[in-house]
C-alpha atoms as a PDB file:
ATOM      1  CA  UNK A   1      -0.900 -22.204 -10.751  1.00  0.00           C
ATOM      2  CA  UNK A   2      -3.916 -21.842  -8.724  1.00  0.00           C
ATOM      3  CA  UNK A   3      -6.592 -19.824  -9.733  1.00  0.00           C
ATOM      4  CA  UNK A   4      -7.561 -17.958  -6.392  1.00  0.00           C
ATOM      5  CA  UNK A   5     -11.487 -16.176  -6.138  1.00  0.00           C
ATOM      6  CA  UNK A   6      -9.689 -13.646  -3.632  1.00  0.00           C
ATOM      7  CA  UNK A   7     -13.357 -12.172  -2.962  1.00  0.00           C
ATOM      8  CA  UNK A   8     -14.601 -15.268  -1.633  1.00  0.00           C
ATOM      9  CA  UNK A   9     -11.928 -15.165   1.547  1.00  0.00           C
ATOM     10  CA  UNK A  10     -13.391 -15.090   4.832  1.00  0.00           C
ATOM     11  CA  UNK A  11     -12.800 -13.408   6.895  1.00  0.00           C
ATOM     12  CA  UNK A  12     -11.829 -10.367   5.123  1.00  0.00           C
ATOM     13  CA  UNK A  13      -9.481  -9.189   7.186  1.00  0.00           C
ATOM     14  CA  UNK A  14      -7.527 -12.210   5.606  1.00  0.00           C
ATOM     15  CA  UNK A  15      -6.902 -10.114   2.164  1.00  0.00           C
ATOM     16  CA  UNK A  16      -5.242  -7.173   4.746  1.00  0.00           C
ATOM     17  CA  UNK A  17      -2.903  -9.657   6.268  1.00  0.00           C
ATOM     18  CA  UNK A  18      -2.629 -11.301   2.795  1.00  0.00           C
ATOM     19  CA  UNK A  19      -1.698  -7.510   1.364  1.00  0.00           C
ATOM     20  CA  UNK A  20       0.736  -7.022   4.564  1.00  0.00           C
ATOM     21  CA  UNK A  21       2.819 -10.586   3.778  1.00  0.00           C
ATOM     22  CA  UNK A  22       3.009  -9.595   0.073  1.00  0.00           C
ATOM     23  CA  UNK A  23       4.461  -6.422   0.215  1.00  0.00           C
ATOM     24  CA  UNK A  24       6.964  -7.692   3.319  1.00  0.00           C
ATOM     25  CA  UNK A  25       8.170 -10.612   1.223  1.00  0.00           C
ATOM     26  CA  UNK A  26       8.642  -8.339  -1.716  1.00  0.00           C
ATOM     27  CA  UNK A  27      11.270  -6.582   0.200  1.00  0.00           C
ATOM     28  CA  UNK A  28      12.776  -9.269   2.263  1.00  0.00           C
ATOM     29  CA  UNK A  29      13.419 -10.484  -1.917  1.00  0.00           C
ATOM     30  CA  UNK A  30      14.891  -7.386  -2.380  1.00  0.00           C
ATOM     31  CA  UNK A  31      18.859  -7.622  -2.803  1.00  0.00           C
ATOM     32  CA  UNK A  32      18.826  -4.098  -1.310  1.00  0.00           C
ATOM     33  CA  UNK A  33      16.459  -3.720   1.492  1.00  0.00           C
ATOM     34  CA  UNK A  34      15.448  -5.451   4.171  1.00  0.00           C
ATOM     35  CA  UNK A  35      12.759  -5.241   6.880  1.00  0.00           C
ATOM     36  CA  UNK A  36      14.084  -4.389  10.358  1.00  0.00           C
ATOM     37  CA  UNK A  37      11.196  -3.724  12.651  1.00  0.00           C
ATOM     38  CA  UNK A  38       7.504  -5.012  12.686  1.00  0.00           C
ATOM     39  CA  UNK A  39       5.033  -2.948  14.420  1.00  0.00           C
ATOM     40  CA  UNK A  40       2.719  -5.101  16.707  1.00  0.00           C
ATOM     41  CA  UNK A  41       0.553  -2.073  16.841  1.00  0.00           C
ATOM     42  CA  UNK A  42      -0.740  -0.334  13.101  1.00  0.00           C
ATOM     43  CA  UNK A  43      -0.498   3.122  13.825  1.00  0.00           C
ATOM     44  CA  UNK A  44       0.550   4.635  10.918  1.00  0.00           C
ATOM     45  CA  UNK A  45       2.861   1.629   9.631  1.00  0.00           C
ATOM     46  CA  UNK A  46       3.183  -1.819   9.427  1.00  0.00           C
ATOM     47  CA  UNK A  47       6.958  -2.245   9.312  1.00  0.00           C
ATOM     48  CA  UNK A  48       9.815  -0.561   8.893  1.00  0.00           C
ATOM     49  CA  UNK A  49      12.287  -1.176   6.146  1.00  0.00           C
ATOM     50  CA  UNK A  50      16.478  -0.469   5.454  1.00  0.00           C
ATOM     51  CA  UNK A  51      18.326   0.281   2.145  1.00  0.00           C
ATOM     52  CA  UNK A  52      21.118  -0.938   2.345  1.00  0.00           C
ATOM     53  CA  UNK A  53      22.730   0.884   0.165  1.00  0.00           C
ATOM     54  CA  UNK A  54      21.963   4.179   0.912  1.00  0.00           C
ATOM     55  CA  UNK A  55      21.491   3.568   4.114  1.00  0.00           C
ATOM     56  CA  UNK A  56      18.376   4.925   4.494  1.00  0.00           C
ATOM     57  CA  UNK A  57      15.081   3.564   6.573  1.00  0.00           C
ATOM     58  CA  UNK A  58      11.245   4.269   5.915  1.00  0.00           C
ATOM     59  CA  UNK A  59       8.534   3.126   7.068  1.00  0.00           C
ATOM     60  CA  UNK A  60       5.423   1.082   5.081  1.00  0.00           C
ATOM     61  CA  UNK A  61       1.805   1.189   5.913  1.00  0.00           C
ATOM     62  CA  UNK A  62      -0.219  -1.399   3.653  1.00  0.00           C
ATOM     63  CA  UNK A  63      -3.769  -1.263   2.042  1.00  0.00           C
ATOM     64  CA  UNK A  64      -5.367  -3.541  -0.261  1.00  0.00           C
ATOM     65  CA  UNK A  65      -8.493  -3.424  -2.994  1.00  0.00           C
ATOM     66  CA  UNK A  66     -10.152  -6.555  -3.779  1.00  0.00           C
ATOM     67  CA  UNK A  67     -11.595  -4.778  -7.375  1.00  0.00           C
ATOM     68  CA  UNK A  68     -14.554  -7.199  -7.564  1.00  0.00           C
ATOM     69  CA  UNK A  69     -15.727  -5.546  -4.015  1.00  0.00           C
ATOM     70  CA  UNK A  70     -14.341  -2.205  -3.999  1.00  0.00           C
ATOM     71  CA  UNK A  71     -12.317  -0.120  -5.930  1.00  0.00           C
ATOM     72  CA  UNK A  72     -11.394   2.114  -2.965  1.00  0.00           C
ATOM     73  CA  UNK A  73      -9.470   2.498   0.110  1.00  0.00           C
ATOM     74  CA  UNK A  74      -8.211   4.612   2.792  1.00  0.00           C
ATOM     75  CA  UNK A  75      -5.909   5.541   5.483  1.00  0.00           C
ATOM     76  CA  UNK A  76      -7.614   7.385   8.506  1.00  0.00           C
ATOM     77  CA  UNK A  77      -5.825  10.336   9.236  1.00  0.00           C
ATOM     78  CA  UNK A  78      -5.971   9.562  13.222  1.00  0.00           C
ATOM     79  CA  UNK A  79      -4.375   6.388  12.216  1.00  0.00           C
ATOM     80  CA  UNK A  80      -1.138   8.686  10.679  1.00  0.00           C
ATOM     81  CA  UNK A  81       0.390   9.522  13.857  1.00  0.00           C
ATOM     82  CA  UNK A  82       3.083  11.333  12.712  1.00  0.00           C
ATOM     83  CA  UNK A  83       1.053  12.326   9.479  1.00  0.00           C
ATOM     84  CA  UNK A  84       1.959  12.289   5.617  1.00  0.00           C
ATOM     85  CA  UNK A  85       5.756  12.103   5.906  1.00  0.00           C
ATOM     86  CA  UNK A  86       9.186  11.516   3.353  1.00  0.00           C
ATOM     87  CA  UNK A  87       9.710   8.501   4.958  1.00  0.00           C
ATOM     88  CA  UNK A  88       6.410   7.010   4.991  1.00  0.00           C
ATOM     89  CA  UNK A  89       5.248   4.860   1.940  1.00  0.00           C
ATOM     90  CA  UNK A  90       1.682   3.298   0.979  1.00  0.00           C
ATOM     91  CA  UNK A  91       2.060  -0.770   0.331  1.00  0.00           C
ATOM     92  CA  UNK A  92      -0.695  -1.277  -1.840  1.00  0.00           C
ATOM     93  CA  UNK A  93      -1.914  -4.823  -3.290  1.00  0.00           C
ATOM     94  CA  UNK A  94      -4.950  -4.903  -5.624  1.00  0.00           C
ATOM     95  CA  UNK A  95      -6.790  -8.418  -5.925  1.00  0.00           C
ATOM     96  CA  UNK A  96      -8.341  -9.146  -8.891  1.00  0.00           C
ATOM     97  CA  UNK A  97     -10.226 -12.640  -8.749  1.00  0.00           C
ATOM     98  CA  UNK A  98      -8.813 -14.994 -10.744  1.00  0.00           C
ATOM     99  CA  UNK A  99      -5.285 -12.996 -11.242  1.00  0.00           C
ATOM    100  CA  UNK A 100      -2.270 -12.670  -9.087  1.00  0.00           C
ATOM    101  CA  UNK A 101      -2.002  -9.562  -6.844  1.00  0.00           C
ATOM    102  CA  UNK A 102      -0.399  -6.293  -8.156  1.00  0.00           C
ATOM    103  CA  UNK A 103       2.102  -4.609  -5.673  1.00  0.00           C
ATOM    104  CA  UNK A 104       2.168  -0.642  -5.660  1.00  0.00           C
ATOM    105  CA  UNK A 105       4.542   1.966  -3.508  1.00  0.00           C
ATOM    106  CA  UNK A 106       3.365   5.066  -2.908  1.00  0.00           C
ATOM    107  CA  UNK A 107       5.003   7.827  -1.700  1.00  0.00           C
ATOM    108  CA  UNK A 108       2.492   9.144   1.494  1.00  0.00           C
ATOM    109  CA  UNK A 109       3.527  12.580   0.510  1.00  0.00           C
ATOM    110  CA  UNK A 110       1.393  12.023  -3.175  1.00  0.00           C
ATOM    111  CA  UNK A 111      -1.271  13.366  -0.799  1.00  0.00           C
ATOM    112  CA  UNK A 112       0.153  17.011  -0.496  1.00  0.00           C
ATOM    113  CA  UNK A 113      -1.320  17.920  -3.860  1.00  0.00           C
ATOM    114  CA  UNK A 114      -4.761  14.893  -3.929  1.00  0.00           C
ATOM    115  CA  UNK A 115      -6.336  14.363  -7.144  1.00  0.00           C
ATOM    116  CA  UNK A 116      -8.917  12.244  -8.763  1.00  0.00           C
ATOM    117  CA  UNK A 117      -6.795   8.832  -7.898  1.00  0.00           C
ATOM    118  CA  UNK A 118      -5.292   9.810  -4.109  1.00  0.00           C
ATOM    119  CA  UNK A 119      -8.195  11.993  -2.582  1.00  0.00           C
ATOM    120  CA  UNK A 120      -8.046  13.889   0.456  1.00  0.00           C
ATOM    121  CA  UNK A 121     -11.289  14.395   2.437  1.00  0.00           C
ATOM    122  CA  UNK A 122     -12.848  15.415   5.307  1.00  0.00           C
ATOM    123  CA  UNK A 123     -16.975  15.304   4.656  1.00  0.00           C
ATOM    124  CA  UNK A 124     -17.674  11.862   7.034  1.00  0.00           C
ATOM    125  CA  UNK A 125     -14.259  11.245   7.968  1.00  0.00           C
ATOM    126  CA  UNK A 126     -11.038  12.795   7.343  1.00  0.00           C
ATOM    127  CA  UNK A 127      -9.147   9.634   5.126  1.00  0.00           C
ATOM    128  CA  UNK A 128      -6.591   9.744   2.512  1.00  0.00           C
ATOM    129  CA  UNK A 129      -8.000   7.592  -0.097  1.00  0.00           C
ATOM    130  CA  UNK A 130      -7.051   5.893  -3.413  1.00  0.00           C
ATOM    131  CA  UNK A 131      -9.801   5.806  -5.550  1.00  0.00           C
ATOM    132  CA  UNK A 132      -9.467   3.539  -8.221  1.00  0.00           C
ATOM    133  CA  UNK A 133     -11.518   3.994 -11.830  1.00  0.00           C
ATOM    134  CA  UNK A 134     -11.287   3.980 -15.433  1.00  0.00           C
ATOM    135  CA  UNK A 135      -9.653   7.092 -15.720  1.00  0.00           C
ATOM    136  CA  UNK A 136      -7.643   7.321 -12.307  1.00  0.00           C
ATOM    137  CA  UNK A 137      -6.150   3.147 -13.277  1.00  0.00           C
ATOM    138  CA  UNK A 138      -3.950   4.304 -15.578  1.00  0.00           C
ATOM    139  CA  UNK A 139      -2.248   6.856 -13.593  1.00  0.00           C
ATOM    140  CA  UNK A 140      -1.477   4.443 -11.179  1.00  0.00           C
ATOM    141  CA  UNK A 141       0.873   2.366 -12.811  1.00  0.00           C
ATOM    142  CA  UNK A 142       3.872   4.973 -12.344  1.00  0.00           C
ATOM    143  CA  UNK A 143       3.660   3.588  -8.662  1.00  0.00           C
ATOM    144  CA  UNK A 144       4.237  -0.130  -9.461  1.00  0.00           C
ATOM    145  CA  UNK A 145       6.414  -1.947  -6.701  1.00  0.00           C
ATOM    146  CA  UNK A 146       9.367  -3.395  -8.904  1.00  0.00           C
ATOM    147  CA  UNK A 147       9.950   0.293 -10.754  1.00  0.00           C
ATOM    148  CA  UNK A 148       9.413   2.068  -7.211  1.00  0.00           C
ATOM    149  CA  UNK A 149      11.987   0.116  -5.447  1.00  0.00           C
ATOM    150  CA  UNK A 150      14.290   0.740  -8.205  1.00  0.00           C
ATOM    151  CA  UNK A 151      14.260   4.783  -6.919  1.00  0.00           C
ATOM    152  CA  UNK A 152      14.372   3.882  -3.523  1.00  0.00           C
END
């Protein structure tokens, strides 16, 4: 297994598209969804995806934190077209150097009541953010992929 020093990619826009594949492939692995639409242009998603069992469709819009750079990120809310929605989740991949990625899926409407981990702000820009710490880390497990796509 390779050993990957994910803070040392250039350009970093690489770790987005990295964080964008991930998440994708996770579904396409899924036996019950499957991704049906990609959006050329990332205005509040990056692809859609089916259930095929329920039948339902949702759209994802991914985000990454390379923790040995940041331990924060955020969604613009001109970016959210059509806003915080049911059918609108958060594909999240944290990069740890050294470690392989860890998936998240978060529900976009977690920002309807923001706390200490999913912030809601306004001062420079007005972002949804996910503000990883000590204290909010923990908290953020509930969201792992595998156990999210489970309640899907």
């Amino acid at each position: 297994m390779m050993i990957h020093n994910w803070s040392q990619l250039r350009p970093l826009s690489k770790l987005d598209q990295l964080a964008e594949v991930i998440i994708k492939t996770a579904f396409l692995l899924s036996d019950n969804h499957h991704v049906i639409t990609t959006y050329a242009e990332h205005k509040g998603a990056n692809f859609r995806v089916k259930n095929r069992v329920g039948e339902q469709e949702f759209d994802v819009l991914c985000r990454q934190i390379n923790i040995d750079k940041t331990t924060y990120t955020y969604i613009s809310k001109s970016h959210l077209e059509q806003g915080i929605r049911d059918d609108l989740y958060i594909g999240l991949v944290i990069f740890i150097d050294g470690q392989k990625p860890y998936k998240y899926l978060i529900p976009s409407t977690i920002w309807k009541t923001p706390n200490m981990l999913f912030t809601d702000t306004a001062l420079k820009h007005s972002e949804y953010g996910i503000n990883i710490n000590k204290k909010t880390f923990p908290e953020l497990a509930k969201y792992a992929f595998e156990e999210q796509l489970t309640s899907l």
